[in-house]
C-alpha atoms as a PDB file:
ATOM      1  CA  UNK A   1      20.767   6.901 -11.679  1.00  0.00           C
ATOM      2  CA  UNK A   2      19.015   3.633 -11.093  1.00  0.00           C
ATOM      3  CA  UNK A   3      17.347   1.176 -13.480  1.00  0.00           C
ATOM      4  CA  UNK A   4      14.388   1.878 -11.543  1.00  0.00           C
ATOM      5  CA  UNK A   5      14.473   5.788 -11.813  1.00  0.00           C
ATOM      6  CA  UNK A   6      15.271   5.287 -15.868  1.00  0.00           C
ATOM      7  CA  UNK A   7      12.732   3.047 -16.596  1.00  0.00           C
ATOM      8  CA  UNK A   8      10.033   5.910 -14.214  1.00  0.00           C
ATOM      9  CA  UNK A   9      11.570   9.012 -16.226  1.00  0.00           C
ATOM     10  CA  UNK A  10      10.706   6.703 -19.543  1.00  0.00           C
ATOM     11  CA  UNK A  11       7.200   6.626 -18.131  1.00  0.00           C
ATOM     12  CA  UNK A  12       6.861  10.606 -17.392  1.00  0.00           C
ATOM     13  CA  UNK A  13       8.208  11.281 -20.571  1.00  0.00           C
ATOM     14  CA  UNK A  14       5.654   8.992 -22.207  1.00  0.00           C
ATOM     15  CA  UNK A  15       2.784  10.570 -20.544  1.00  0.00           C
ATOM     16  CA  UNK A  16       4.034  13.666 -21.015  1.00  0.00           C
ATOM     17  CA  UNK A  17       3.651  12.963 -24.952  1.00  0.00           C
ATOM     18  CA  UNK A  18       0.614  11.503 -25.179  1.00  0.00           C
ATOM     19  CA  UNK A  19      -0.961  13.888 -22.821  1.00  0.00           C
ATOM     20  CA  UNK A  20      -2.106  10.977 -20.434  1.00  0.00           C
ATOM     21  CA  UNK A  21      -2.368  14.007 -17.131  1.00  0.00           C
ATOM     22  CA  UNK A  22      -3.777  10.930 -14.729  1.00  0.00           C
ATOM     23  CA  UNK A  23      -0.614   8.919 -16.069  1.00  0.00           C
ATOM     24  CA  UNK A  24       1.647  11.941 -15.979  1.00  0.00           C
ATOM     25  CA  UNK A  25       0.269  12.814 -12.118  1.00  0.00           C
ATOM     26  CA  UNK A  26       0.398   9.539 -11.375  1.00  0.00           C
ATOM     27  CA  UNK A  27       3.827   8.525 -12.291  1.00  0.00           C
ATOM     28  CA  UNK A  28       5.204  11.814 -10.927  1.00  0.00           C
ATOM     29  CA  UNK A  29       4.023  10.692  -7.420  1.00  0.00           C
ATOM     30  CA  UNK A  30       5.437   7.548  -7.834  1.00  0.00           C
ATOM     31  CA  UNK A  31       8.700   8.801  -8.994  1.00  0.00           C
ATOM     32  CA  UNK A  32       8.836  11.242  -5.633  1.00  0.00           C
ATOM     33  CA  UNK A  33       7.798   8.062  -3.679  1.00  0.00           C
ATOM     34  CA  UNK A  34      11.049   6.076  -4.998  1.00  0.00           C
ATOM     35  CA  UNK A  35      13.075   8.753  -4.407  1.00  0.00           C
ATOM     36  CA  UNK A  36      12.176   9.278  -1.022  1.00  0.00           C
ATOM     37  CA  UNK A  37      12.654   5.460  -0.398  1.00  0.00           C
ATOM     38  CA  UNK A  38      15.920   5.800  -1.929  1.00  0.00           C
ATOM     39  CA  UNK A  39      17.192   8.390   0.115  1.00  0.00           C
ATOM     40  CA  UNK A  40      15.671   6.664   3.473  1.00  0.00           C
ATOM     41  CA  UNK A  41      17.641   3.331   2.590  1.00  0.00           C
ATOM     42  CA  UNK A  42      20.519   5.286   0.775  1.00  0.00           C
ATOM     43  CA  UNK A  43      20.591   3.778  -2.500  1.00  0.00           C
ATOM     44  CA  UNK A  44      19.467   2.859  -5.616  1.00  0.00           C
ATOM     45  CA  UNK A  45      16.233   0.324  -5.224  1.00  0.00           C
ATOM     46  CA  UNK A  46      16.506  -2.730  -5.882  1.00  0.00           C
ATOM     47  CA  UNK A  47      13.614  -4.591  -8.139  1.00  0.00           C
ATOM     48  CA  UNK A  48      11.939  -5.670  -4.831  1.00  0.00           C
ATOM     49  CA  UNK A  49      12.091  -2.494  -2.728  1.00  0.00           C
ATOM     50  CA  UNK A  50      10.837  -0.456  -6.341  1.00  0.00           C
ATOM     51  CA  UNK A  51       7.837  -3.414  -6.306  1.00  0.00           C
ATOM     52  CA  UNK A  52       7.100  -2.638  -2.014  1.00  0.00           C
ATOM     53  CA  UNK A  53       6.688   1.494  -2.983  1.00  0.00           C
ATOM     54  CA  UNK A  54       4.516   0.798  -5.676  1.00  0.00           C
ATOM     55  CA  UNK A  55       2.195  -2.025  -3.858  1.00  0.00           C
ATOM     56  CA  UNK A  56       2.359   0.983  -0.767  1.00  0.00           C
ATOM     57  CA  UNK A  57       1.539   3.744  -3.032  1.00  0.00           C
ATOM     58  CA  UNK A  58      -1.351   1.698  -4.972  1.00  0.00           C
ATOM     59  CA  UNK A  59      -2.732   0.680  -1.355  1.00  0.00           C
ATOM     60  CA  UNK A  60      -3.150   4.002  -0.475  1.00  0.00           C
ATOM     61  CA  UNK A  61      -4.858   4.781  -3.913  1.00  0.00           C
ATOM     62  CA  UNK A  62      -7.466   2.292  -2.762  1.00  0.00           C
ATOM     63  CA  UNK A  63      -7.409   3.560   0.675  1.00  0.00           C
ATOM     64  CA  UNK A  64      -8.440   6.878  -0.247  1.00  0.00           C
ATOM     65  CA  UNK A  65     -11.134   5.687  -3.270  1.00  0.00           C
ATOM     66  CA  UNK A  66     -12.627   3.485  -0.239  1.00  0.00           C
ATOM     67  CA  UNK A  67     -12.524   6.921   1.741  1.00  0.00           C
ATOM     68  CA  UNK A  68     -14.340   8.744  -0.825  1.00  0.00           C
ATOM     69  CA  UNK A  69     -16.723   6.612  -1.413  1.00  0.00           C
ATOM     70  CA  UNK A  70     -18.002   6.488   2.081  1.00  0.00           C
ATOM     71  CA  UNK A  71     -17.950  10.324   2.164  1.00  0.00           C
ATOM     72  CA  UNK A  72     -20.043  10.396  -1.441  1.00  0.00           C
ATOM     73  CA  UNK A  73     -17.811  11.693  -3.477  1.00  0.00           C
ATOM     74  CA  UNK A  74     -17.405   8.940  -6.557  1.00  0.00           C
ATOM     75  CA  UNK A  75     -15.606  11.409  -8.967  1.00  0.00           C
ATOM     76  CA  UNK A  76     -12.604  11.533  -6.913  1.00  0.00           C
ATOM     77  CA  UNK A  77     -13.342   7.532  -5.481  1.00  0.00           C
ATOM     78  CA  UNK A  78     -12.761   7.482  -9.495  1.00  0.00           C
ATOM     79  CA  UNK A  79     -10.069   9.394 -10.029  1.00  0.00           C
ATOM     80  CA  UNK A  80      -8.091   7.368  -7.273  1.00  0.00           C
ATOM     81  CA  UNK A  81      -9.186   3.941  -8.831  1.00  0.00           C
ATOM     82  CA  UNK A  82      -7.735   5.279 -12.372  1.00  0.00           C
ATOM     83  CA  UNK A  83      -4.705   5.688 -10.540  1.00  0.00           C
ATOM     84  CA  UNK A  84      -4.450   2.573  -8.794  1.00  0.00           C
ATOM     85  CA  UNK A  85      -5.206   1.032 -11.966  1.00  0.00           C
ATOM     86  CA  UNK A  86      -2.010   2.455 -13.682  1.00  0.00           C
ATOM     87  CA  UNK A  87       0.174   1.500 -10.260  1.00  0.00           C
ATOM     88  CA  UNK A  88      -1.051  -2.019 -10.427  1.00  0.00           C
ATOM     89  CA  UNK A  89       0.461  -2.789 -14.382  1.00  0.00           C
ATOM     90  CA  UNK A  90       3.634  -2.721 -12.571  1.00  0.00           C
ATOM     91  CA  UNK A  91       2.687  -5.098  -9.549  1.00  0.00           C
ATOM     92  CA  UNK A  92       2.763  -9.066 -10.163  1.00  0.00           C
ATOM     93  CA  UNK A  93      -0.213 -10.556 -10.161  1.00  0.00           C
ATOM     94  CA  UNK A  94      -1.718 -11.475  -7.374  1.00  0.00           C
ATOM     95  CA  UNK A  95      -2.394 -15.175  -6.232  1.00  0.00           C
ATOM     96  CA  UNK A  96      -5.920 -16.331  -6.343  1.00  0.00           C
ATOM     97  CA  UNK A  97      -7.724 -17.551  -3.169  1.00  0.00           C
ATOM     98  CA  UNK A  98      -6.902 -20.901  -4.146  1.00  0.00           C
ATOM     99  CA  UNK A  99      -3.443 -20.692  -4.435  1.00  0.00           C
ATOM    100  CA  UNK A 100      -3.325 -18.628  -0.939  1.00  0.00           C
ATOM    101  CA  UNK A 101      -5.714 -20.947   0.633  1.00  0.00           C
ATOM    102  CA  UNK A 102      -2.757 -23.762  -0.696  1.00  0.00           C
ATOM    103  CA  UNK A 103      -0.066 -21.122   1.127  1.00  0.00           C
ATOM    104  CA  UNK A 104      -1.799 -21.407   3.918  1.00  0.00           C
ATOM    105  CA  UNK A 105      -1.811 -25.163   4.583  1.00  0.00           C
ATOM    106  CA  UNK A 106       1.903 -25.085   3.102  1.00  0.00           C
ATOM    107  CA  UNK A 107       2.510 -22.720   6.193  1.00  0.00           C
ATOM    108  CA  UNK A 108       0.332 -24.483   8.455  1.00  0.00           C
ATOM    109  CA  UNK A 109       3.089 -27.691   7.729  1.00  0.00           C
ATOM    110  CA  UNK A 110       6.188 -25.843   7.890  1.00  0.00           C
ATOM    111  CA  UNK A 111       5.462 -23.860  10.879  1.00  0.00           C
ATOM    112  CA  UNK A 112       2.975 -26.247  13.138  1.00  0.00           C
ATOM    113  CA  UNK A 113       0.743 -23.855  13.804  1.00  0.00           C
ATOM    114  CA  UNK A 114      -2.469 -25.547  14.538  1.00  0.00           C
ATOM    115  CA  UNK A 115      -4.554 -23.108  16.755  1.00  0.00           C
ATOM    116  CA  UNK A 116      -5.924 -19.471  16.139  1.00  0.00           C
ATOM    117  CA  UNK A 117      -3.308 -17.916  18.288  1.00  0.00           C
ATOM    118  CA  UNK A 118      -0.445 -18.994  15.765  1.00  0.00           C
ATOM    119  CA  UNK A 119      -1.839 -17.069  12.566  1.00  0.00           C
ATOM    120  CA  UNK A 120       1.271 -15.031  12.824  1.00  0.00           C
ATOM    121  CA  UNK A 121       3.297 -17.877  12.209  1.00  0.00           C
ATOM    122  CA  UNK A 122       1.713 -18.230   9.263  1.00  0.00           C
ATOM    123  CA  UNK A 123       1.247 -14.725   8.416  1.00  0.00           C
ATOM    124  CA  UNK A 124       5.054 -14.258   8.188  1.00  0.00           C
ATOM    125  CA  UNK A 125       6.096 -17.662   6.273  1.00  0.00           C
ATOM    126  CA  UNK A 126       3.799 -16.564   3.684  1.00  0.00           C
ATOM    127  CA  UNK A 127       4.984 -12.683   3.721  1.00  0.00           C
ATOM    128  CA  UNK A 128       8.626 -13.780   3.734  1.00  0.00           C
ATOM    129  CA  UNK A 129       8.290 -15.587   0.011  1.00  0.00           C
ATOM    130  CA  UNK A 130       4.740 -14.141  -1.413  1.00  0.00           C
ATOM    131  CA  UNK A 131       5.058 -10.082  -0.123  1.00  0.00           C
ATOM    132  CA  UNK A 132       3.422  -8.037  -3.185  1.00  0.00           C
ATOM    133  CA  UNK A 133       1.708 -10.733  -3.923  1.00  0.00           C
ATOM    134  CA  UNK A 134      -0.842 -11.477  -1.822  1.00  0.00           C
ATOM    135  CA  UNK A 135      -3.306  -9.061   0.658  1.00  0.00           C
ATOM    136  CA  UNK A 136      -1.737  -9.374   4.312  1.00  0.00           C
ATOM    137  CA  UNK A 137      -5.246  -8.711   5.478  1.00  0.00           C
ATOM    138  CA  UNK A 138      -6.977 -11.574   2.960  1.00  0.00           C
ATOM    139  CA  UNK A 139      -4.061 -13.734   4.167  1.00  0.00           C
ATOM    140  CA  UNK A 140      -4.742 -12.981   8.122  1.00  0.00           C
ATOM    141  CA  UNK A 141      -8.306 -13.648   7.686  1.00  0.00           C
ATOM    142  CA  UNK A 142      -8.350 -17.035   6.221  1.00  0.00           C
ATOM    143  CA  UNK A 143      -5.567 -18.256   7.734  1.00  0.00           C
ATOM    144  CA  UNK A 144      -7.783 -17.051  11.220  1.00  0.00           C
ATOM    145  CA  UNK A 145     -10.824 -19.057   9.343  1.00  0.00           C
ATOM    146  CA  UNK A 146      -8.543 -22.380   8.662  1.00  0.00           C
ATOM    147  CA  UNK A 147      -6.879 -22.418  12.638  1.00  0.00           C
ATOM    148  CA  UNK A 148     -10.193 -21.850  14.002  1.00  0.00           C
ATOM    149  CA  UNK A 149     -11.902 -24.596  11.798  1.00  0.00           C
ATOM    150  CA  UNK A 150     -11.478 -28.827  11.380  1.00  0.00           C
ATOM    151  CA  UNK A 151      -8.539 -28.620   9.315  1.00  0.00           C
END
C-alpha cells in the first residue's frame, strides 16, 4: 500500500472518530477515486497523480453545487461546497490573477504566440509547470483577453 492510500486510511479513520460524516463521506469517495486511478495506471500514485484526482474530484464538487444552485436546491449546493471545502486542504494553493496574468506573458515569450489563435500555446506551457494550480478555464480566458488586446 501506497503513501497516498496510508495517509487517506489515516483520514477515514480520523473522521470516523470524531464523527465528522461529511469528512468520513467525503474521504471515502476520495479514497475509491485513488483507487480507481490506481488500478487504471497500475500502480501506486505518485504525489502528482494523488494531487490531479483530488483537483478532479473537488471540480466536480463545484460542478454539481453550481448545478444545484441553478435547480434551487441550496441545501445540497451546500452540502457539495462542504465537501469541496475538505478536498481543497489537500490542493496547493492556487496562484492569484496576478501571478497568472505574469504566466501568461512568461508564456507569451517562450512560445511567440502573439495572436488569439495561439492561446493554446500558451494554455499548455502554463499547464505543463502550473497544473493544480491554476483554473484551465481562468487561464484560457485571459490569455484570449491578452492575444486579442495591445500587449
Amino acid at each position: 500500500m501506497g503513501e497516498v492510500a496510508d495517509r487517506l486510511s489515516e483520514e477515514i479513520k480520523g473522521a470516523m472518530k470524531s464523527g465528522d460524516r461529511t469528512r468520513l463521506a467525503t474521504m471515502r469517495l476520495l479514497a475509491a477515486a485513488v483507487k480507481n486511478r490506481e488500478v487504471e495506471v497500475g500502480h501506486d500514485l505518485s504525489e502528482e497523480e494523488f494531487l490531479e484526482v483530488v483537483g478532479r474530484e473537488a471540480k466536480r464538487r463545484t460542478e454539481a453545487a453550481e448545478a444545484f444552485e441553478r435547480g434551487s436546491r441550496p441545501e445540497l449546493a451546500e452540502k457539495e461546497r462542504a465537501e469541496e471545502a475538505i478536498l481543497a486542504a489537500y490542493l496547493p494553493a492556487p496562484l492569484s490573477e496576478e501571478e497568472v496574468r505574469a504566466l501568461i506573458e512568461e508564456a507569451i515569450v517562450a512560445t511567440g504566440a502573439d495572436e488569439p489563435g495561439e492561446v493554446g500555446q500558451v494554455m499548455a506551457w502554463i499547464m505543463a509547470r502550473h497544473r493544480g494550480r491554476v483554473d484551465g478555464s481562468r487561464v484560457n480566458a485571459l490569455a484570449r483577453e491578452r492575444l486579442a488586446g495591445p500587449g
